[in-house]
Protein backbone atom coordinates (compact mmCIF):
# COMPACT_ATOMS: atom_id res chain seq x y z
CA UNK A 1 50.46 -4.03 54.78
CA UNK A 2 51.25 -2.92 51.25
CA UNK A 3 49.09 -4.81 48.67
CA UNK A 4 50.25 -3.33 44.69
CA UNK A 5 49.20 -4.12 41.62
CA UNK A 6 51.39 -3.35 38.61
CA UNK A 7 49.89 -4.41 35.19
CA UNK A 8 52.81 -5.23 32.91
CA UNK A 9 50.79 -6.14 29.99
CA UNK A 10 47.00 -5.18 29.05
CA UNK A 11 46.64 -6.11 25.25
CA UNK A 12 44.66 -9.11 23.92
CA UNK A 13 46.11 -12.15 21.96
CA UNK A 14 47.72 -9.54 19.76
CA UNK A 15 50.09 -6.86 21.10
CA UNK A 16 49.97 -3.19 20.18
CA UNK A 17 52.70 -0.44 20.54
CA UNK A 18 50.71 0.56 23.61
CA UNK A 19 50.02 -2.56 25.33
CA UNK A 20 52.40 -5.84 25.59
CA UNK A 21 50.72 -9.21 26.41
CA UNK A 22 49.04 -10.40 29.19
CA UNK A 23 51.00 -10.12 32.78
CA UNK A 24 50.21 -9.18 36.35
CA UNK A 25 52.80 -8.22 39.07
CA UNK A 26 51.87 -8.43 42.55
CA UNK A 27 53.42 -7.56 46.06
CA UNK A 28 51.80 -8.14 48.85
CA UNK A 29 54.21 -6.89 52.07
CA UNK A 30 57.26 -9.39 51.41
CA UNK A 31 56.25 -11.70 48.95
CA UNK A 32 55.88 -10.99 45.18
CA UNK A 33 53.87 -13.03 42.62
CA UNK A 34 53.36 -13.14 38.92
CA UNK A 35 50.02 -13.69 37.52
CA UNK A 36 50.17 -14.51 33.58
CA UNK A 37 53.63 -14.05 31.15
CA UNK A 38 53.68 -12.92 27.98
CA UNK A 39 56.11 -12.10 25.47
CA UNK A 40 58.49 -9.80 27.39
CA UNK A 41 57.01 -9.39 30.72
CA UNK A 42 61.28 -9.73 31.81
CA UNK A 43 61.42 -6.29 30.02
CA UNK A 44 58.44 -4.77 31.34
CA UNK A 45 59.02 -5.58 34.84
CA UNK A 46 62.38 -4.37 34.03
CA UNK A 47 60.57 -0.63 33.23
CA UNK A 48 58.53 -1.07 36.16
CA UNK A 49 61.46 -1.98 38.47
CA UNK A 50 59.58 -4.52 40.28
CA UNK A 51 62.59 -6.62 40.31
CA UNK A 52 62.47 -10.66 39.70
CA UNK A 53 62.43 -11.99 43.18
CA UNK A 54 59.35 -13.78 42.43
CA UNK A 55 57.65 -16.36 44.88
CA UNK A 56 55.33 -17.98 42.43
CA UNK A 57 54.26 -17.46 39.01
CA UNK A 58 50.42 -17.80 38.13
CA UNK A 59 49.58 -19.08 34.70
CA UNK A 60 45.60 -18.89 33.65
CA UNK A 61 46.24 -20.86 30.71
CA UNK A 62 48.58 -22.05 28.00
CA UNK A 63 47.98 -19.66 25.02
CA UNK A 64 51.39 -18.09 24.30
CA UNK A 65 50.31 -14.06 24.61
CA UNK A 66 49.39 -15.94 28.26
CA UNK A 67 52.88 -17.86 28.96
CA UNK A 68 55.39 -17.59 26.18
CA UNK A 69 57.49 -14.78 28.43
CA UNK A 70 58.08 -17.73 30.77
CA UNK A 71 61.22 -18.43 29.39
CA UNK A 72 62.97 -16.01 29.04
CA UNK A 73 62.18 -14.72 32.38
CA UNK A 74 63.75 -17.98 33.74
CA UNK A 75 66.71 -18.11 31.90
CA UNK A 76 67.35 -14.15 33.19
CA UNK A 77 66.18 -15.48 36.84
CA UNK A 78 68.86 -17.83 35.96
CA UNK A 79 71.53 -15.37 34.80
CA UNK A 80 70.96 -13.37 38.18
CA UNK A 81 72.16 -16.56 40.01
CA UNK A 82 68.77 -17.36 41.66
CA UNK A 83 68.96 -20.20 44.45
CA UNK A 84 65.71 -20.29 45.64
CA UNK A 85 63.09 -23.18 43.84
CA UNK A 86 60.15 -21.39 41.99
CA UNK A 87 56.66 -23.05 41.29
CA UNK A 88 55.19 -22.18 38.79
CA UNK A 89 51.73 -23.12 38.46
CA UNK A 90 48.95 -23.85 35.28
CA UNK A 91 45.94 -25.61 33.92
CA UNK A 92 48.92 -28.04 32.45
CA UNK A 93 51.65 -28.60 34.24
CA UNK A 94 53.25 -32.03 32.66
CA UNK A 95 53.31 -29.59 29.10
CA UNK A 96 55.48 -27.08 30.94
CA UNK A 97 57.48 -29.58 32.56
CA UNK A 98 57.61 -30.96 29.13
CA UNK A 99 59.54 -27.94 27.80
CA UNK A 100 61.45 -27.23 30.57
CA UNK A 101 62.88 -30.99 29.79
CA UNK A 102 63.19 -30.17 26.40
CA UNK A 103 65.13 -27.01 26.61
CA UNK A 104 67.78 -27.93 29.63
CA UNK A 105 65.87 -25.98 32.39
CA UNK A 106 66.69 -28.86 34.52
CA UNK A 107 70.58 -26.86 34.23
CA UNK A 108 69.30 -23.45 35.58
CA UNK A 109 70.42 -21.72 39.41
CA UNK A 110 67.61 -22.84 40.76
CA UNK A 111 64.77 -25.52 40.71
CA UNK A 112 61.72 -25.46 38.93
CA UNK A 113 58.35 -27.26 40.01
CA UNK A 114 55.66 -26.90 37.39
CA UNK A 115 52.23 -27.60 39.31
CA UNK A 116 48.34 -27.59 38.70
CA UNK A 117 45.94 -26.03 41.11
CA UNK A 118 42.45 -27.35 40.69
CA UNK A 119 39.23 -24.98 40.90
CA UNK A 120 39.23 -24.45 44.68
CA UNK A 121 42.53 -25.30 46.08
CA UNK A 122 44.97 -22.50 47.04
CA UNK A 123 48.71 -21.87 47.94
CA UNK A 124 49.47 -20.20 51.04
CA UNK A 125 52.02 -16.82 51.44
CA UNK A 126 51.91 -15.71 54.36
CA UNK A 127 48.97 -14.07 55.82
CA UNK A 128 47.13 -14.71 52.20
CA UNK A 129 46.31 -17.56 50.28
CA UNK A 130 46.07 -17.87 46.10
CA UNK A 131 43.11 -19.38 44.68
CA UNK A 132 42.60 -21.05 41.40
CA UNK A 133 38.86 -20.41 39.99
CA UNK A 134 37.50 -22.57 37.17
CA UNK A 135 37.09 -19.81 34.12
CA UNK A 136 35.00 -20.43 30.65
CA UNK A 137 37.44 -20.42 27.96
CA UNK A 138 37.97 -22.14 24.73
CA UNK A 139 41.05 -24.17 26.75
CA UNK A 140 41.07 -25.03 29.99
CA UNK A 141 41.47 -22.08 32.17
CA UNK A 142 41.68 -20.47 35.65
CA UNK A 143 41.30 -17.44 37.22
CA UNK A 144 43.45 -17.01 40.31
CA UNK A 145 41.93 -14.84 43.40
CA UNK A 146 44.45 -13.77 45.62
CA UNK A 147 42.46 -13.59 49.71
CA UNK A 148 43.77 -12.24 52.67
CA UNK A 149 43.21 -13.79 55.87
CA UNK A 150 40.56 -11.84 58.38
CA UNK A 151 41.79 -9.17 60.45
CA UNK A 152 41.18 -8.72 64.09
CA UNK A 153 38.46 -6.74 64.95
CA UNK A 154 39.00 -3.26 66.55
CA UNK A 155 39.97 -1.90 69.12
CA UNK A 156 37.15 -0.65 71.23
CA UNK A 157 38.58 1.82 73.68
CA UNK A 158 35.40 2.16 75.56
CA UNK A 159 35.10 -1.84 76.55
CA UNK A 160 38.80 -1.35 77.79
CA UNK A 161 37.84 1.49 80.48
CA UNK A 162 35.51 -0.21 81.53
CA UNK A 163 37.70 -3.04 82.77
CA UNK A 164 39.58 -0.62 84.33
CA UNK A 165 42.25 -0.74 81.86
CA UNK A 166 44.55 2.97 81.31
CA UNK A 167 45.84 3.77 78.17
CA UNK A 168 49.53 2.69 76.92
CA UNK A 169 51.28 -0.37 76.66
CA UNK A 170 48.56 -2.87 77.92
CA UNK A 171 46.19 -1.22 74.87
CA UNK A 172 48.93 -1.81 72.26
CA UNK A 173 49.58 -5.37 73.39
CA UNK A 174 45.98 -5.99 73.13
CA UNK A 175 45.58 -4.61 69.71
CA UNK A 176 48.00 -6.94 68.72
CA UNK A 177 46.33 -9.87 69.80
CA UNK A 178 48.14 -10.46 73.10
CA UNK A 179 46.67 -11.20 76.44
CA UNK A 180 47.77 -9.46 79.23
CA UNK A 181 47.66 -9.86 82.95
CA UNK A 182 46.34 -7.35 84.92
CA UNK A 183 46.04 -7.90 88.82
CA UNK A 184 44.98 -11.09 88.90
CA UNK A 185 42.68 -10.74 86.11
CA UNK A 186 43.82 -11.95 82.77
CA UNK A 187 42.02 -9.91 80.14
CA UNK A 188 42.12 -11.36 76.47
CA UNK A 189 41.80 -9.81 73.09
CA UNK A 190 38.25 -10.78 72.42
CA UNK A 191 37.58 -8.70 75.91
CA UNK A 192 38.32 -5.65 73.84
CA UNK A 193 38.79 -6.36 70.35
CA UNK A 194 34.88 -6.04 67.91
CA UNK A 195 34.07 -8.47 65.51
CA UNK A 196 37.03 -9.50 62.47
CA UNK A 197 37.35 -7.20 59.78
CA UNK A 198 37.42 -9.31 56.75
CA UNK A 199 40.95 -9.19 54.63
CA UNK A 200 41.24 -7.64 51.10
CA UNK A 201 40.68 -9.58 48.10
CA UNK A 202 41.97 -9.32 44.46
CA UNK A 203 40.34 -11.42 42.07
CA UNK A 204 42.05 -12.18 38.08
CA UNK A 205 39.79 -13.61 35.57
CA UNK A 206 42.71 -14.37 32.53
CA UNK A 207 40.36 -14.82 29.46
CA UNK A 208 36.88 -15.86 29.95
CA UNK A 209 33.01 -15.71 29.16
CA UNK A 210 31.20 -14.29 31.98
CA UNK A 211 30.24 -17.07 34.48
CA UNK A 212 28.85 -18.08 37.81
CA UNK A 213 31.97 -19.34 38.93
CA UNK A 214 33.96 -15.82 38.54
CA UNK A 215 30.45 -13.73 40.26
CA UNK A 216 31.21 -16.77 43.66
CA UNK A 217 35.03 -16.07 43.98
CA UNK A 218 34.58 -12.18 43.15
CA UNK A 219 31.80 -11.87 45.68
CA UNK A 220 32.65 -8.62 47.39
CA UNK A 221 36.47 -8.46 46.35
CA UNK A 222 38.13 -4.98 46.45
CA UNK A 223 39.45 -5.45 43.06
CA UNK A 224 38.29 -7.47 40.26
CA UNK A 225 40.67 -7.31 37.08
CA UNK A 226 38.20 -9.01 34.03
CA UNK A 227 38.89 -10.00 30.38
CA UNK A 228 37.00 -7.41 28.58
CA UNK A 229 38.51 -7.84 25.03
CA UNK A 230 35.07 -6.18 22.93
CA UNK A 231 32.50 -4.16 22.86
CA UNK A 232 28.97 -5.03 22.60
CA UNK A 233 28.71 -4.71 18.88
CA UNK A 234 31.16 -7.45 18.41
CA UNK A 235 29.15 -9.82 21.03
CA UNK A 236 28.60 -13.11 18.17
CA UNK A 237 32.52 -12.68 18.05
CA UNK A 238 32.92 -12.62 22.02
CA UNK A 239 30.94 -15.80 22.25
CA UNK A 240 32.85 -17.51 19.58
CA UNK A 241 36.27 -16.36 21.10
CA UNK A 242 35.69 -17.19 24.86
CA UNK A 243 35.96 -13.54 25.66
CA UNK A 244 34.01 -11.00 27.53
CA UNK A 245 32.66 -7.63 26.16
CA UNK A 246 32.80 -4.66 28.77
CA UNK A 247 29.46 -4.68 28.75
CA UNK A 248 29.48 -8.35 30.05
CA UNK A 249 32.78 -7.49 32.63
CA UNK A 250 30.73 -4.92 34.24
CA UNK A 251 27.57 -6.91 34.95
CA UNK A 252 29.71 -9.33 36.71
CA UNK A 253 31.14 -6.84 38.78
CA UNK A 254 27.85 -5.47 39.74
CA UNK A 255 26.19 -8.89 40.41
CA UNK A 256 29.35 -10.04 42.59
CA UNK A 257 28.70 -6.84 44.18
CA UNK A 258 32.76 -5.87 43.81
CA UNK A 259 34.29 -1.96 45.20
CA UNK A 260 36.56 -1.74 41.92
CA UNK A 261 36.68 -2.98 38.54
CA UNK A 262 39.73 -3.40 35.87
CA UNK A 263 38.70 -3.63 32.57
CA UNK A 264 42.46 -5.58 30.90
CA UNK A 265 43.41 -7.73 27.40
CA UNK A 266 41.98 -5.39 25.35
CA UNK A 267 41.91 -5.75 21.66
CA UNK A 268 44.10 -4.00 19.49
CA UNK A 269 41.40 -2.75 17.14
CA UNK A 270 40.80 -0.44 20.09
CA UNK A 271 43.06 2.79 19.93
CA UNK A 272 41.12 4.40 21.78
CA UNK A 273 39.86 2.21 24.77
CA UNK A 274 37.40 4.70 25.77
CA UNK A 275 34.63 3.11 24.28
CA UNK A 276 35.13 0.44 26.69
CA UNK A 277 35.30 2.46 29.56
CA UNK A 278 31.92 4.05 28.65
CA UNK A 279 30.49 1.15 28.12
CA UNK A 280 31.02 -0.77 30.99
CA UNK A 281 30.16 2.93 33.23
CA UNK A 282 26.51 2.59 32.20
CA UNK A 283 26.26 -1.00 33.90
CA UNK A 284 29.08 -0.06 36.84
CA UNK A 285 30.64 3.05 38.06
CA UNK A 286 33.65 2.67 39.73
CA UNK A 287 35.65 1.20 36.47
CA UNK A 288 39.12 1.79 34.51
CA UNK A 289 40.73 0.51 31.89
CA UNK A 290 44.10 -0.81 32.67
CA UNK A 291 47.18 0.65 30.72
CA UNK A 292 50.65 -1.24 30.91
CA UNK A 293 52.68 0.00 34.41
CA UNK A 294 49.28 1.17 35.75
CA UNK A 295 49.54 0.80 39.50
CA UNK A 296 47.10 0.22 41.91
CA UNK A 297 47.05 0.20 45.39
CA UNK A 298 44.36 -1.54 47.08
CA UNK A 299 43.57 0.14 50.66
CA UNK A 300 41.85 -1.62 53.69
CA UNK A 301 37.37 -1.01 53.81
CA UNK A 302 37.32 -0.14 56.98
């Protein structure tokens, strides 16, 4: 199954020419999510055709570069004649719901439900689940970690001969999880099937000092997409801010032991982001620095 990752805004709290606020698009087979929504994430998914049929928006926390495209994403939503309710969740939900009240979003095509996940609780899609992390910034803030379920294990053709099992139908209904009948035996998946693959896992840290927390949910992921606003020579200011150097990003990626890392909400004092790409390479190798409508697919281990 598909899993995508478009990155529809890379910059930090202030925009560049290159890079429009924060904002993650996600599809994962049928259902698409948005993580973050700044200031014209309706245009940029509008370059990067990913459409609007959104199943939930993600919102780490309520600075505007984070949320402020909300709006007018809804009111567009709106405009298309959505029907379907959207949730939308945040570290504040009763402040969205709030504006929503304020401006008439109550009058929209569709429903709204502004909700809060707490550190640990998730939302199911599907054969995946979204889960909000506790992050360390200067307002409450989560990350969100999106975790697909284990896989069955694999087929092991050998185990099957030996029951006396042939090749065709009987192995693809078995594959599939499916018990078959054979004789009068009845031969089950876990017969022929090894051990559960685990599922993929994509992990979003929105802004945030490096912390245990992020190193627990990221343990292993396949992708970890980390603040990584500075370099190390502007460290005092990193601190102050609630951000992460590169530097910083790529220690957590090595301690949580992850197979990719995204270095995103760059600052726009950095033309050439380069220097925050080399930086983090000395701590972690397999690293890049996302660019808006980057796209990443993330492939199965094994």
């Amino acid at each position: 199954m598909m899993l995508r990752v478009v990155f529809l805004g890379t910059s930090g709290t202030i925009p560049s020419v290159e890079r429009n606020p924060s904002a993650i698009f996600i599809q994962f087979g049928q259902y698409r999510v948005l993580l973050d929504c700044g200031e014209g994430t309706q245009r940029q998914m509008m370059i990067a055709k990913t459409g609007f049929k959104l199943n939930a928006i993600f919102i780490t926390h309520l600075h505007t570069d984070h949320f402020i495209g909300l709006f007018s994403l809804l009111e567009t939503m709106s405009l298309n004649d959505r029907k379907e309710k959207l949730t939308v969740y945040s570290p504040h939900p009763e402040f969205l719901k709030a504006i929503f009240n304020a401006f008439s979003y109550e009058n929209l095509s569709f429903p709204i439900e502004s909700r809060e996940l707490k550190d640990g609780e998730s939302v199911r899609f599907g054969n995946f689940r979204i889960m909000a992390f506790k992050t360390d910034h200067i307002v409450k803030s989560y990350g969100y970690a999106l975790i697909e379920d284990e896989r069955r294990g694999k087929f092991d053709r050998e185990r099957a001969e030996k029951l006396g099992l042939k090749p065709g139908p009987i192995y693809a209904k078995l594959a599939k999880g499916e018990s078959v009948k054979v004789g009068d035996k009845i031969i089950t998946p876990d017969m022929v099937l090894g051990e559960p693959r685990p599922g993929r896992k994509v992990v979003y840290t929105g802004d945030t000092r490096p912390c245990k927390r992020v190193v627990e949910v990221a343990k292993n992921a396949d992708l970890l997409i980390h603040d990584s606003s500075f370099t190390s020579d502007l460290q005092d200011w990193a601190v102050e801010t609630k951000h992460s150097t590169a530097k910083e990003a790529a220690k957590v990626a090595k301690e949580a032991n992850v197979k990719k890392l995204v270095l995103t909400h760059i600052s726009a004092r950095y033309k050439d982001a380069s220097v925050l790409l080399s930086e983090a390479k000395e701590i972690f190798e397999n690293v890049v620095v996302a660019e808006d409508f980057m796209v990443i697919d993330v492939p199965y281990s094994e």
